[in-house]
Protein backbone atom coordinates (compact mmCIF):
# COMPACT_ATOMS: atom_id res chain seq x y z
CA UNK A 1 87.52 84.01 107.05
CA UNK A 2 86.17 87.43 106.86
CA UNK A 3 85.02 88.42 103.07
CA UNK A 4 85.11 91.82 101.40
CA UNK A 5 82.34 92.97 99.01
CA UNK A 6 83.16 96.46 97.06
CA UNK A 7 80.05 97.65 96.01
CA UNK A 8 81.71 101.00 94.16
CA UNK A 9 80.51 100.03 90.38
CA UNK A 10 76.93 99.90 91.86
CA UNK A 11 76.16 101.62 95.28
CA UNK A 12 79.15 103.78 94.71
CA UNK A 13 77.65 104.52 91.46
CA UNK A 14 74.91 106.41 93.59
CA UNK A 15 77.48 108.76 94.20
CA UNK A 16 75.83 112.50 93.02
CA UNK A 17 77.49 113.02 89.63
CA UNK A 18 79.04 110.29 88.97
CA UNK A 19 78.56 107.88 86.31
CA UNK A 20 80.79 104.93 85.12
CA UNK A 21 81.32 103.99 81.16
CA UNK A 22 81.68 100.32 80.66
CA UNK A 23 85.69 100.68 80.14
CA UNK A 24 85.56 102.41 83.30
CA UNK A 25 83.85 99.55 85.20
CA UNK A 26 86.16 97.39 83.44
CA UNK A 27 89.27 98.59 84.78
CA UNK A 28 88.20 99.61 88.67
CA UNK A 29 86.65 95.89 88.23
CA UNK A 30 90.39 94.51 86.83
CA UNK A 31 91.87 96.84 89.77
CA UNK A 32 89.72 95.64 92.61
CA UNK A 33 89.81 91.68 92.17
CA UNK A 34 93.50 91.72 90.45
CA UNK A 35 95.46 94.47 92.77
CA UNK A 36 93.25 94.90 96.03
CA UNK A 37 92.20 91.24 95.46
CA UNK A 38 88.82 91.63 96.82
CA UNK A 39 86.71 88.72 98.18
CA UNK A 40 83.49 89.98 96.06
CA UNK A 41 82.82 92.96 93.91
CA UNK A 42 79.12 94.36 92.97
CA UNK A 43 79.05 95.99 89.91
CA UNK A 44 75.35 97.18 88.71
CA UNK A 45 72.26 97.32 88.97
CA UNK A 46 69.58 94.94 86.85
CA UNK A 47 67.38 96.92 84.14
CA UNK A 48 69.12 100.60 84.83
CA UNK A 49 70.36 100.82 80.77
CA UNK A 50 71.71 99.51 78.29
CA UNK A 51 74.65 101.19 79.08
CA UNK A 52 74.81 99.14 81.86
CA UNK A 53 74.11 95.71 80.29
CA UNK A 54 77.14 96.29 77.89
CA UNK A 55 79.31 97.69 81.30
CA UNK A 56 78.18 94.16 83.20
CA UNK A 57 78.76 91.85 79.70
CA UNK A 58 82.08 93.31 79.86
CA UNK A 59 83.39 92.75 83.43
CA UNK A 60 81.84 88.77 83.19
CA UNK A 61 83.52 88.02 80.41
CA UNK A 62 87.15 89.26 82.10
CA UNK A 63 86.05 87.54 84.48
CA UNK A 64 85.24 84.08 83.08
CA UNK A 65 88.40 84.34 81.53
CA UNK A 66 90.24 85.31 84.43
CA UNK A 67 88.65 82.30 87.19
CA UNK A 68 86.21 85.74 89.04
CA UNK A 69 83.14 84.86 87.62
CA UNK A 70 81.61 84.07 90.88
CA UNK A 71 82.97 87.05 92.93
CA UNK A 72 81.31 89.34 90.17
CA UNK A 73 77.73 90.07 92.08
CA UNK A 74 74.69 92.30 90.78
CA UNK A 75 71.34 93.60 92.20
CA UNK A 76 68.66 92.90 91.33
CA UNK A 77 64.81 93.21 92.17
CA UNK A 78 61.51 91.13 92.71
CA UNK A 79 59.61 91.35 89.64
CA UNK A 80 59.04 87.94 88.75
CA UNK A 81 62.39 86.97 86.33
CA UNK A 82 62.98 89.72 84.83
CA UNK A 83 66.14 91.23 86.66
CA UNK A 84 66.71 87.68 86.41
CA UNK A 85 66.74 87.07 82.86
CA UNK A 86 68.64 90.55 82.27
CA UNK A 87 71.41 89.58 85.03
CA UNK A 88 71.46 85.71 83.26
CA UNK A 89 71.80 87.15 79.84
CA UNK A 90 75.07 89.36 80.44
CA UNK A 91 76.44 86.26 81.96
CA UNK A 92 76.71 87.10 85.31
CA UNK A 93 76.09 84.20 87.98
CA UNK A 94 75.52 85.79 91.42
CA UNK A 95 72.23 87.94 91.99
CA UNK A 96 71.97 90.18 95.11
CA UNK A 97 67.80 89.99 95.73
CA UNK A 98 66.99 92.96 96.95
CA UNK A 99 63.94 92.54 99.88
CA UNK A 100 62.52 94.74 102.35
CA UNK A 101 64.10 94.42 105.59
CA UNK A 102 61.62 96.42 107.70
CA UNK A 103 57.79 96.21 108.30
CA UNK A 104 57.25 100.11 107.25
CA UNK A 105 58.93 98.88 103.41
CA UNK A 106 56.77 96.39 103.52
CA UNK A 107 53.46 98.13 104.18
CA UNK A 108 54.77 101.63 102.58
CA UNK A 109 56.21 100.41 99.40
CA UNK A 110 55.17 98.01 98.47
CA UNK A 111 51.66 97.87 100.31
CA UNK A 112 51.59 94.25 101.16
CA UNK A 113 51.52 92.02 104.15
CA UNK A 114 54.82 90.31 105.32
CA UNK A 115 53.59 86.74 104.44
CA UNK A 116 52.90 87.78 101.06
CA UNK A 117 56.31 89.70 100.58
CA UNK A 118 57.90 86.46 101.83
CA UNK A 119 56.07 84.16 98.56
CA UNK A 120 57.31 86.86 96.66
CA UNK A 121 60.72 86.35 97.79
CA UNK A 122 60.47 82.77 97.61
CA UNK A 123 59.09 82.80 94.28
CA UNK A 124 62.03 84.54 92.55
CA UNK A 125 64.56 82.73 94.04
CA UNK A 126 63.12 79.33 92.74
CA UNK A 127 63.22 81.55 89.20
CA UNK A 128 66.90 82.61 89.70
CA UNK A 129 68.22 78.70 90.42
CA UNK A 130 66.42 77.81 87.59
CA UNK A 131 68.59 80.01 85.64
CA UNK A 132 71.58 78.08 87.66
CA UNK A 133 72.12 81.93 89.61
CA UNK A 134 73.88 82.21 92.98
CA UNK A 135 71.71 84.19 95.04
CA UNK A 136 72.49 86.31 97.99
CA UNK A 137 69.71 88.72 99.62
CA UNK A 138 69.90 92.16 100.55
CA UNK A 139 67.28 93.22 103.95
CA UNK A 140 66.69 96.74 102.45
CA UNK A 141 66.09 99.44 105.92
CA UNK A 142 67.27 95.90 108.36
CA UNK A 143 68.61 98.97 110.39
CA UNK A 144 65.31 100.51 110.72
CA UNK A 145 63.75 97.16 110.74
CA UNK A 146 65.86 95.68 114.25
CA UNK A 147 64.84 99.12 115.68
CA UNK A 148 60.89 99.52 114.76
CA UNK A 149 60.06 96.03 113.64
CA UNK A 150 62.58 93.59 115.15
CA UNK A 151 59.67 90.69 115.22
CA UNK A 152 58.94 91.27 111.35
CA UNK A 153 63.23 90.58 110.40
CA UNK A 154 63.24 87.33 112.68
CA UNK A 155 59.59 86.04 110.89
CA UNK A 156 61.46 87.26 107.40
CA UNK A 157 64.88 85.44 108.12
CA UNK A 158 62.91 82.19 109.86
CA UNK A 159 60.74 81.77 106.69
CA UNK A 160 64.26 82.45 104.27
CA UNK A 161 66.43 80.52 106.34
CA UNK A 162 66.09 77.19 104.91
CA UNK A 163 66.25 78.74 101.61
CA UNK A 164 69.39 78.04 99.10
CA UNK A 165 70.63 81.67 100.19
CA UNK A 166 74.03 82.09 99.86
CA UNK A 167 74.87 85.30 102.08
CA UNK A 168 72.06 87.29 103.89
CA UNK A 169 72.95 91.15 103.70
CA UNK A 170 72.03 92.98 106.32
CA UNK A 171 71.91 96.80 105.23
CA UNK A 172 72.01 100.36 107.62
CA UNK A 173 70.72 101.74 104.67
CA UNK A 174 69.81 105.00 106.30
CA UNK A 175 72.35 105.11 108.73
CA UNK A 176 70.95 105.65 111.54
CA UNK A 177 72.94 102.41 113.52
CA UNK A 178 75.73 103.54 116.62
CA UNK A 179 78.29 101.04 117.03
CA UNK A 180 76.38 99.66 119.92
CA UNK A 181 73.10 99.63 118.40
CA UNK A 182 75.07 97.38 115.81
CA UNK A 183 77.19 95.10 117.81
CA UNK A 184 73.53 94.37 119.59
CA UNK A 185 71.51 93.58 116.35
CA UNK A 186 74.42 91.70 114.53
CA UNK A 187 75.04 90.05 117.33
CA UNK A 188 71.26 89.14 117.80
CA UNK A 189 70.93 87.99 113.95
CA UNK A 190 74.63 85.91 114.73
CA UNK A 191 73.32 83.88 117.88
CA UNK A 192 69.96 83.75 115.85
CA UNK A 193 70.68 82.33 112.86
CA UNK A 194 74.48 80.63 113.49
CA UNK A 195 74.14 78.67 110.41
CA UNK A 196 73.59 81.11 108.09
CA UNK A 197 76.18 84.13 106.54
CA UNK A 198 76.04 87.76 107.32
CA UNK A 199 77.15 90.70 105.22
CA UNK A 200 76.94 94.27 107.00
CA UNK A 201 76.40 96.92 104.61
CA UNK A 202 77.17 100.39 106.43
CA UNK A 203 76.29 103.95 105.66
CA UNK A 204 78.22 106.99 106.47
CA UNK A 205 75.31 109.82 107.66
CA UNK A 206 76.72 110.25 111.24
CA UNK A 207 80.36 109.71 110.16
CA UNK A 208 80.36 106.22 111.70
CA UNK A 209 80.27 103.51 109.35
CA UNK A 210 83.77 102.06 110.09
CA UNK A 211 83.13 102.40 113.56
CA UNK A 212 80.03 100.09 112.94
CA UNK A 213 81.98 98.04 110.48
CA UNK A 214 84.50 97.47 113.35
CA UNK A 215 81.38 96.78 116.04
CA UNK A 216 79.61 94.11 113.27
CA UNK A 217 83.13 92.17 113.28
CA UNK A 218 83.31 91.81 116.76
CA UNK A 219 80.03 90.53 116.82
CA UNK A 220 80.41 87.99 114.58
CA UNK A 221 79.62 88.99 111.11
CA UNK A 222 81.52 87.51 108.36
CA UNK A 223 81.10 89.73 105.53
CA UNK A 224 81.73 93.54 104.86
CA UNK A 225 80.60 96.23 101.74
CA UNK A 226 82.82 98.45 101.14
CA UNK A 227 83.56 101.53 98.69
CA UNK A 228 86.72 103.17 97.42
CA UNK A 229 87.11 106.47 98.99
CA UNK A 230 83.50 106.23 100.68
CA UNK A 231 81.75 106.72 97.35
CA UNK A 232 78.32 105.76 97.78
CA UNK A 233 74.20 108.21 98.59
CA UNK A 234 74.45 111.01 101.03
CA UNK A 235 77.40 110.78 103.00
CA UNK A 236 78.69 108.03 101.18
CA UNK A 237 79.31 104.30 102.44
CA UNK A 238 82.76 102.74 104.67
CA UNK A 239 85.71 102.99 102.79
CA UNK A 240 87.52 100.64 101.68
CA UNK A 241 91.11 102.09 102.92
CA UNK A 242 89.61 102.49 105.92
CA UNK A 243 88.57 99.04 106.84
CA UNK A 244 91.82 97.79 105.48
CA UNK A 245 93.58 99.46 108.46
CA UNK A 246 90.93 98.67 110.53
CA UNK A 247 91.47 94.72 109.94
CA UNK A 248 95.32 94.84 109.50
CA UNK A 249 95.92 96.94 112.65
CA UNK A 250 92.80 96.70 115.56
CA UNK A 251 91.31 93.49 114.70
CA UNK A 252 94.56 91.50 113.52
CA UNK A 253 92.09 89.21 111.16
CA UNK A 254 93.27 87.25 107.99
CA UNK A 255 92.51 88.54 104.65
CA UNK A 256 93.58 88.23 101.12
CA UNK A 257 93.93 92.53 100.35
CA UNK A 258 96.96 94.19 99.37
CA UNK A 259 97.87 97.41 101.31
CA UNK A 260 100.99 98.24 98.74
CA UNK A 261 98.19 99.05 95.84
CA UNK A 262 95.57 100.92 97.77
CA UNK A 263 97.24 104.46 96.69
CA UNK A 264 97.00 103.34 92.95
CA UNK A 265 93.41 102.31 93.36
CA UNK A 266 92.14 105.27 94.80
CA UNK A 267 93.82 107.55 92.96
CA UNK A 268 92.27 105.99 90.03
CA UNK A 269 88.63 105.87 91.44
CA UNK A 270 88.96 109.84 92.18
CA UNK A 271 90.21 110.29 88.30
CA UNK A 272 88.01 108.76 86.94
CA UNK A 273 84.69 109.63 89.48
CA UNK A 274 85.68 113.32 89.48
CA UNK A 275 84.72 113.23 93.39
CA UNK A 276 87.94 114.31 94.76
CA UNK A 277 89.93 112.55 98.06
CA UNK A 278 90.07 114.68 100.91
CA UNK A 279 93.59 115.58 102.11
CA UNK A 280 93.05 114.08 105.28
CA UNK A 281 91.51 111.01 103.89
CA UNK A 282 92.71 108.32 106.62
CA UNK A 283 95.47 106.57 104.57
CA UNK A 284 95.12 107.76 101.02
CA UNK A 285 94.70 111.35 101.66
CA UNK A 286 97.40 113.69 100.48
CA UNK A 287 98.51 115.36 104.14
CA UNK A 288 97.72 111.84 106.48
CA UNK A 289 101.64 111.09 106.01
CA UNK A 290 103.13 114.35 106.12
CA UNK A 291 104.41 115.92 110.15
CA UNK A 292 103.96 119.56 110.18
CA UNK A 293 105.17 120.46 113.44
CA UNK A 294 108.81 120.82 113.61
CA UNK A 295 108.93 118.77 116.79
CA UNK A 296 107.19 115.96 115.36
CA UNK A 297 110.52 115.84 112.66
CA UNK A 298 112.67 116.16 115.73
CA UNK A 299 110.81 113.26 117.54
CA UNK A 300 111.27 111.16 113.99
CA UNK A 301 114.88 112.13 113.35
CA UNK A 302 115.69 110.36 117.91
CA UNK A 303 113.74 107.96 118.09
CA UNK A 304 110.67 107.77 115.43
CA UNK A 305 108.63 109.01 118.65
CA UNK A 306 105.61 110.13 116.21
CA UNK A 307 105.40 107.02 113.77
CA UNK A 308 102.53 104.72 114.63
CA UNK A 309 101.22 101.33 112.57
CA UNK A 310 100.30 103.52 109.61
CA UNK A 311 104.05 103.31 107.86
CA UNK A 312 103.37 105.04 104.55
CA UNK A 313 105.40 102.16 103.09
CA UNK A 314 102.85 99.89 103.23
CA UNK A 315 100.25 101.98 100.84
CA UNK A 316 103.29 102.59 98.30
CA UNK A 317 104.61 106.19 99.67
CA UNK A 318 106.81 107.73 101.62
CA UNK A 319 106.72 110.02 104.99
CA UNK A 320 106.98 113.69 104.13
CA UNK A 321 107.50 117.10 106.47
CA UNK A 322 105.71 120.34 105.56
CA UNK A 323 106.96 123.50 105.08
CA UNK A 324 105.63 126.21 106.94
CA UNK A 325 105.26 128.38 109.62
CA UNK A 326 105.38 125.49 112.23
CA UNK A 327 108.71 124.35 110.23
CA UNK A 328 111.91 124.09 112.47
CA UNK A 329 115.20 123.35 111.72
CA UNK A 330 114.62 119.00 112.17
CA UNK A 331 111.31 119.91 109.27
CA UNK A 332 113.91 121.67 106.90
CA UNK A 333 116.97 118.75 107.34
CA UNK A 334 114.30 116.19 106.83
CA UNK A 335 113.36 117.86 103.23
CA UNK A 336 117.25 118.65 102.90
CA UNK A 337 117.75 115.05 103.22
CA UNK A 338 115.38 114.05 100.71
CA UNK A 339 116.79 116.42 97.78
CA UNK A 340 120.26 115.35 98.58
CA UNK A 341 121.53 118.87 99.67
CA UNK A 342 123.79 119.66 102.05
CA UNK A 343 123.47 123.10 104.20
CA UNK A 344 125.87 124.22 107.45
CA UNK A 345 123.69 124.61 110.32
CA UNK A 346 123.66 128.41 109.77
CA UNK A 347 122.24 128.78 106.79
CA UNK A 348 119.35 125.60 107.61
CA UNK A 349 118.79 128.31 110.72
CA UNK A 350 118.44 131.28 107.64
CA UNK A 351 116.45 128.98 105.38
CA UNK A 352 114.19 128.12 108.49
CA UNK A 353 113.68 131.54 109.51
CA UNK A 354 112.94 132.78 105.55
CA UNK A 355 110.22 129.44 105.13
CA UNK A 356 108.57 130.32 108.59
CA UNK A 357 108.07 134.06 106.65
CA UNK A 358 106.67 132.75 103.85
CA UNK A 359 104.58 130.42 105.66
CA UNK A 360 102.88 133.18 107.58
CA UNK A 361 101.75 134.39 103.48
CA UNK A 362 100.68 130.99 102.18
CA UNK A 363 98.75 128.11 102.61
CA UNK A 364 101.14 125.38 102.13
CA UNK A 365 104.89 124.35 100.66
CA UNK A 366 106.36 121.19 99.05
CA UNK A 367 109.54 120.00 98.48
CA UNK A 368 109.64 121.63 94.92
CA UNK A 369 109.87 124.91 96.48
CA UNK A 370 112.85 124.11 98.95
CA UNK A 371 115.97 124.75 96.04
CA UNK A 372 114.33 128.49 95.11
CA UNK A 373 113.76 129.05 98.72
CA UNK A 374 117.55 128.24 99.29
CA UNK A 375 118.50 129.86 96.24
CA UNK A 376 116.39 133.19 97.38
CA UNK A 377 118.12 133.43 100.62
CA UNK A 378 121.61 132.26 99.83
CA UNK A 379 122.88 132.98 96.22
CA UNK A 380 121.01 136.24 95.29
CA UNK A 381 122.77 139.13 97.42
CA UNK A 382 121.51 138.42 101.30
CA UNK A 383 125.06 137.81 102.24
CA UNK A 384 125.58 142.08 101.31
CA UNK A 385 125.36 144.49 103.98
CA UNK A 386 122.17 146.28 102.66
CA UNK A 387 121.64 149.59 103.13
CA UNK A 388 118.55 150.51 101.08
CA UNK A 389 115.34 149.28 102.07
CA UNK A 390 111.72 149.23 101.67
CA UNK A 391 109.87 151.60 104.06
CA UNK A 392 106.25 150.91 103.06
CA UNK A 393 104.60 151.44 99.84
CA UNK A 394 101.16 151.29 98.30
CA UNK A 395 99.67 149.85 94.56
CA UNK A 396 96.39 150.61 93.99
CA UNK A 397 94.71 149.13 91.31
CA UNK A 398 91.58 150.27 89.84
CA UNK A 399 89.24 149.24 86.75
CA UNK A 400 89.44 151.96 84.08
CA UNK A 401 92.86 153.92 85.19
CA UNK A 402 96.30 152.86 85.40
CA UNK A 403 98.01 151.05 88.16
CA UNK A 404 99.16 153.67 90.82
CA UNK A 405 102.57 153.24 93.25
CA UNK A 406 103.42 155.25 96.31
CA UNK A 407 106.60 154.10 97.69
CA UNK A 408 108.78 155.23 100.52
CA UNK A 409 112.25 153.73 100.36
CA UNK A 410 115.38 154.16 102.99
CA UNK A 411 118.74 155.07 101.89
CA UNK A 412 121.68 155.28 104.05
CA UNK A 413 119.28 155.99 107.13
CA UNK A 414 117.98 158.91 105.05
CA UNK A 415 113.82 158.10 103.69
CA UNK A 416 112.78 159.00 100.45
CA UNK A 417 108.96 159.08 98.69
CA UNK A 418 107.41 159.48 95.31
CA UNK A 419 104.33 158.35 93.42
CA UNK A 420 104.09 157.43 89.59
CA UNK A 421 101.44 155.38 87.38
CA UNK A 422 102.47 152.77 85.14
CA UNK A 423 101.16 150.11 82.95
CA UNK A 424 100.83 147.85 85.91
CA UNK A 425 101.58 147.65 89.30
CA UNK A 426 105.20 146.47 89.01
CA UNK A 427 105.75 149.36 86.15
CA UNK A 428 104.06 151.83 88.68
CA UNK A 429 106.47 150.95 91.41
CA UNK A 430 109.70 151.10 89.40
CA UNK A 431 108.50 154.39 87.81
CA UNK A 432 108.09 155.80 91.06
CA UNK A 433 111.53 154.47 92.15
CA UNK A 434 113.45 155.22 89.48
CA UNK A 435 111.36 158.92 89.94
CA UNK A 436 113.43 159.32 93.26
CA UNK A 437 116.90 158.08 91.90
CA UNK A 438 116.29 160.65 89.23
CA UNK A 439 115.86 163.56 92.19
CA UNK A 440 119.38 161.89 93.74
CA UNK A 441 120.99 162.49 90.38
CA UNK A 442 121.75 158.58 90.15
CA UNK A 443 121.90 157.05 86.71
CA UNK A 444 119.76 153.45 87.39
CA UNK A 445 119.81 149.94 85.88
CA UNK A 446 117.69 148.93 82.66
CA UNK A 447 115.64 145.77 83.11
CA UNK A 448 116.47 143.56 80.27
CA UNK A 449 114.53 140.10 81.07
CA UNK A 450 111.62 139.78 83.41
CA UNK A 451 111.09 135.86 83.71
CA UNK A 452 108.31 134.81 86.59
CA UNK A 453 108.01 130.80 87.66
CA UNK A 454 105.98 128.52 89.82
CA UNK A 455 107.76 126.22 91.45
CA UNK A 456 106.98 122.54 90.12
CA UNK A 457 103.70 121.04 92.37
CA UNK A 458 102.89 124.40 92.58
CA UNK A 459 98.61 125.16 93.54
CA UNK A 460 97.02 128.65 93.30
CA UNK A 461 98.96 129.57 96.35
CA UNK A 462 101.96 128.43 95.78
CA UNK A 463 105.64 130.53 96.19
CA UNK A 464 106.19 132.59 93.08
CA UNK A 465 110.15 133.21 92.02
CA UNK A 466 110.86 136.28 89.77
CA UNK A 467 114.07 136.39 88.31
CA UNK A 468 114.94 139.81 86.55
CA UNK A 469 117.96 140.24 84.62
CA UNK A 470 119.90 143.79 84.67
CA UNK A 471 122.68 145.98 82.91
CA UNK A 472 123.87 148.41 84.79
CA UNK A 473 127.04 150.66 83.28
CA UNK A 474 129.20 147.35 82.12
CA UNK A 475 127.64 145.18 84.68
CA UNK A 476 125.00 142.34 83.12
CA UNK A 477 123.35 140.10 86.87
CA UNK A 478 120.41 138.73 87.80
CA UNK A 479 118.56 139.06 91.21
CA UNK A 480 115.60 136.46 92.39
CA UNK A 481 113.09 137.52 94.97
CA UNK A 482 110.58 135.20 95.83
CA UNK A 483 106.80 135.47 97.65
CA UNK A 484 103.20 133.72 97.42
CA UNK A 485 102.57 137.47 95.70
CA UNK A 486 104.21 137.72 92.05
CA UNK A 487 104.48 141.29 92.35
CA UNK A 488 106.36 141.48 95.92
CA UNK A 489 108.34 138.31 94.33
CA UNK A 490 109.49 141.13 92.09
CA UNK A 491 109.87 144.13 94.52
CA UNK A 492 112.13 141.93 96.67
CA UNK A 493 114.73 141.24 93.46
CA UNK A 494 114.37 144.59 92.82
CA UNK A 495 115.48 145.58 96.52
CA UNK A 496 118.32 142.84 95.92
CA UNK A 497 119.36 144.51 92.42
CA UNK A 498 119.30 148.10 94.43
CA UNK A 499 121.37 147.35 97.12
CA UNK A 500 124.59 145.05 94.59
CA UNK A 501 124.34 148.58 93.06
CA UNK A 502 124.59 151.40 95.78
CA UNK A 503 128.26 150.84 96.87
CA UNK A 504 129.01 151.90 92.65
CA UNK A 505 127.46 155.32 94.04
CA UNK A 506 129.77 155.68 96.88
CA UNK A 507 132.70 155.47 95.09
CA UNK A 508 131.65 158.38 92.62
C-alpha cells in the first residue's frame, strides 16, 4: 500500500518566512495524523534550537499517547550520535539519516571519497539502533546523482542495502527531474533493489512535482513526501491536495486520507504560515469550484455538462457561480437559488444586465452582494420613467485646494451645466447641482442621513451601496445607488432621489 509522508513541520518549515511555535507544530501535527490521517509525518530538524526540541518533545508525547509514535519521523545528520542523542532525548523513535546521494556532495561537501562516506553512514546507523531508533535514509541531490553519477547511487545503495534501513528516500532535491527522467530512475532503483522501500521526495522548480509524483507511482515507488499547500525552498515541494486527487482520481490506489478535511487543513496551514493559498490552488483554492461563464451554469442547471471528478463535496464545500461580466441569466438563478429568492424572468434579465455593468467596473462579486444588487435595481425608483439624467461630469481632486465638480445634467431633453467646490467630491457635485436648480427657481431636497456599506465578503474592490435619506417639502425617502466607486454609489441615489422628485415640479 502506497504511504504518505508530510514533511510540512520540517521541509515545509524551509518555507521563506515562515516559522512554526511548538503549539503550532502541535496542532498541524494533531491535524495531519488525526483528520488527513497521514501514513508518516516529519516534523524537525535535529540540533536547529531549542525551540525546536521543546516543538518535537511536544508532538511525541501526543503521540505516544495517541498510538503515532512511530509515524512521527525527524532528520537528522552524520555527526557521530549527536543528532542521535538529541532526536532520542525528545522521545522520538524514527530518524531520517540524511546522506549524500550524488558523487559531486560527496567530493564538494563533504570532501571525502564514497567508500569513506559509506563507513560514515554505516557507523551512525549502528549508533541510532543502539538507541533502539527506526532509521530511514534520505539520498540528498539522488536527482543529480542518477543523472551525473548514476554508478556512485548503485555502489551507495549496494553497500546500504543489507543494512536495517527501513525506507530509502530518494530526493529531487533541486528539481531538476521531468516525469520521464523520473519514471526511468525510479524505475531503475525499483527493478534494482526490489526488496527494499522507496520514498520519492519531489521539488516544485519547473512546476512539475506532481507530475513526477504521478510518474514515481507508476514506476513502482511506494512512498510519497508531501506538503500542505506546496510549502517547502524555492518553489516549494508537491502538495498534499494535489496528490490526494491525483491518487483518488488517475491512479485509483488505496489509501487511508480523508478528502472531506483537506479544506480545514489547509486553511489552517495558510493561517497560521502567513503564506497565502492561491485562488486557483487545484482543490483548495478559493475560485477552483466556482463557473464563471454563464454557459457553464447553463450546462450545470441540463445536464451537469461542466462537473468533472472534482465534486466540491468531497473537500467539505459547495459549487459556486461568479458574478460578473461573463454572468448570464443560468449564473444569476444559480446564486438566486442559493439565497432562497425568487425573481420573474424579467427582472433576473434586469438584474443580469445591471451585474454585467458592474462587472465591467470591478474585479469580482459574491453572493453577499446579490440582495443590494437586486435591491439597487428593483426597489429604489428604476421602475419611474426618468427624465433627468447625468450628461457627464468631472471631480477633480487636488492636494492643498478643495474638491472641484463640473457637472452637466439633462432635464426634460433640455442640458444644463455648472461648477462649484465643496468639502469633498460628493459636496462639490451636489453644490454644483443644487447651483443649477437654484438658476431653475426649484426649491431642492435636504440630505438628512448619508450611510455608505460594503457588502458582507466584501475585498478592496468590492460593490459599495450608499443609501441617503431625504426630506423634501413633507416627503421623508430614501434612495440607494450602488458602484465599485463610493462616490458614483452616491451620484446614482442622488439621480434616483432627482428624478421621485421632478414630477412635484410639473404640477406647480
Amino acid at each position: 500500500m502506497l504511504e504518505i509522508l508530510d514533511t510540512t513541520l520540517r521541509d515545509g518549515e524551509q518555507t521563506a518566512g515562515v516559522s512554526f511555535n511548538a503549539n503550532e507544530k502541535l496542532t498541524i501535527a494533531k491535524l495531519l495524523l488525526n483528520d488527513i490521517r497521514v501514513d508518516r509525518i516529519e516534523v524537525a530538524s535535529a540540533r536547529v534550537s531549542s525551540g525546536e526540541l521543546d516543538a518535537l518533545k511536544n508532538i511525541c508525547s501526543w503521540a505516544s499517547a495517541n498510538g503515532y509514535i512511530n509515524k512521527v519521523e525527524t532528520l537528522g545528520f552524520i555527526d557521530d550520535g549527536v543528532s542521535i542523542n538529541w532526536i532520542a532525548s525528545a522521545g522520538c523513535k524514527v530518524l531520517n539519516l540524511l546522506s549524500k546521494g550524488s558523487l559531486k556532495h560527496v567530493q564538494g561537501q563533504l570532501h571525502k571519497t564514497p567508500e569513506q562516506h559509506i563507513d560514515d553512514i554505516k557507523r551512525n546507523i549502528a549508533l541510532a539502533k543502539e538507541r533502539d531508533l527506526t532509521v530511514n535514509i534520505y539520498l540528498e541531490d539522488w536527482s543529480n546523482g542518477m543523472l551525473h553519477s548514476p554508478d556512485y547511487v548503485f555502489q551507495l545503495v549496494d553497500a546500504l542495502r543489507h543494512e536495517p534501513i527501513a525506507h530509502f528516500m530518494l530526493p529531487d532535491t533541486l528539481g531538476v527531474l521531468s516525469p520521464d527522467k523520473t519514471f526511468e530512475f525510479c524505475q531503475t532503483m525499483v527493478k534494482r533493489y526490489p526488496e527494499l522501500k522507496f520514498d520519492f521526495h519531489a521539488h516544485n522548480d519547473y512546476d512539475m512535482a506532481v507530475a513526477n509524483v504521478y510518474s514515481a507511482i507508476k514506476a513502482g515507488i511506494t512512498g510519497i513526501h508531501t506538503t500542505v499547500n506546496g510549502l517547502g525552498e524555492r518553489a516549494g515541494n508537491t502538495p498534499l491536495a494535489s496528490v490526494i486527487g491525483l491518487l483518488n482520481d488517475h491512479l485509483h490506489i488505496p489509501n487511508s486520507l480523508r478528502e472531506i478535511r483537506l479544506t480545514h487543513l489547509c486553511r489552517m496551514v495558510e493561517s497560521i504560515s502567513g503564506i497565502r493559498i492561491p485562488d486557483n490552488k487545484p482543490l483548495v483554492g478559493d475560485s477552483v469550484f466556482t463557473q464563471c461563464a454563464g454557459i457553464h451554469a447553463d450546462g450545470d442547471n441540463k445536464d451537469n455538462l461542466y462537473f468533472n471528478q472534482l465534486l466540491p463535496e468531497r473537500f467539505g464545500r459547495v459549487r459556486k457561480y461568479a458574478l460578473g461580466k461573463t454572468s448570464g441569466k443560468a449564473s444569476i438563478a444559480k446564486n438566486l437559488e442559493e439565497l432562497g429568492i425568487h425573481l420573474t424572468p424579467e427582472q433576473i434579465k434586469r438584474v443580469t444586465q445591471r451585474v454585467i455593468e458592474l462587472g465591467d467596473k470591478k474585479e469580482s462579486m459574491t453572493t453577499e452582494d446579490l440582495p443590494f444588487i437586486i435591491a439597487d435595481v428593483l426597489k429604489s425608483g428604476e421602475d419611474r420613467h426618468n427624465n433627468v439624467h447625468i450628461v457627464n461630469y468631472s471631480l477633480t481632486l487636488t492636494r492643498g485646494l478643495k474638491p472641484v465638480a463640473t457637472i452637466r445634467i439633462s432635464i426634460h431633453g433640455k442640458e444644463y451645466e455648472d461648477t462649484s467646490a465643496g468639502d469633498g467630491q460628493y459636496d462639490a457635485f451636489m453644490k454644483s447641482l443644487w447651483k443649477i436648480y437654484e438658476k431653475l427657481g426649484r426649491e431642492h431636497p435636504v440630505l438628512i442621513d448619508y450611510n455608505v456599506s460594503i457588502p458582507p465578503g466584501g475585498k478592496t474592490d468590492a460593490l459599495v451601496e450608499a443609501v441617503i435619506a431625504w426630506q423634501f417639502r413633507d416627503q421623508h425617502f430614501k434612495t440607494r445607488g450602488l458602484d465599485a466607486d463610493q462616490t458614483e454609489a452616491a451620484i446614482k441615489a442622488t439621480l434616483k432621489m432627482l428624478n421621485i422628485v421632478e414630477p412635484e415640479y410639473k404640477t406647480e
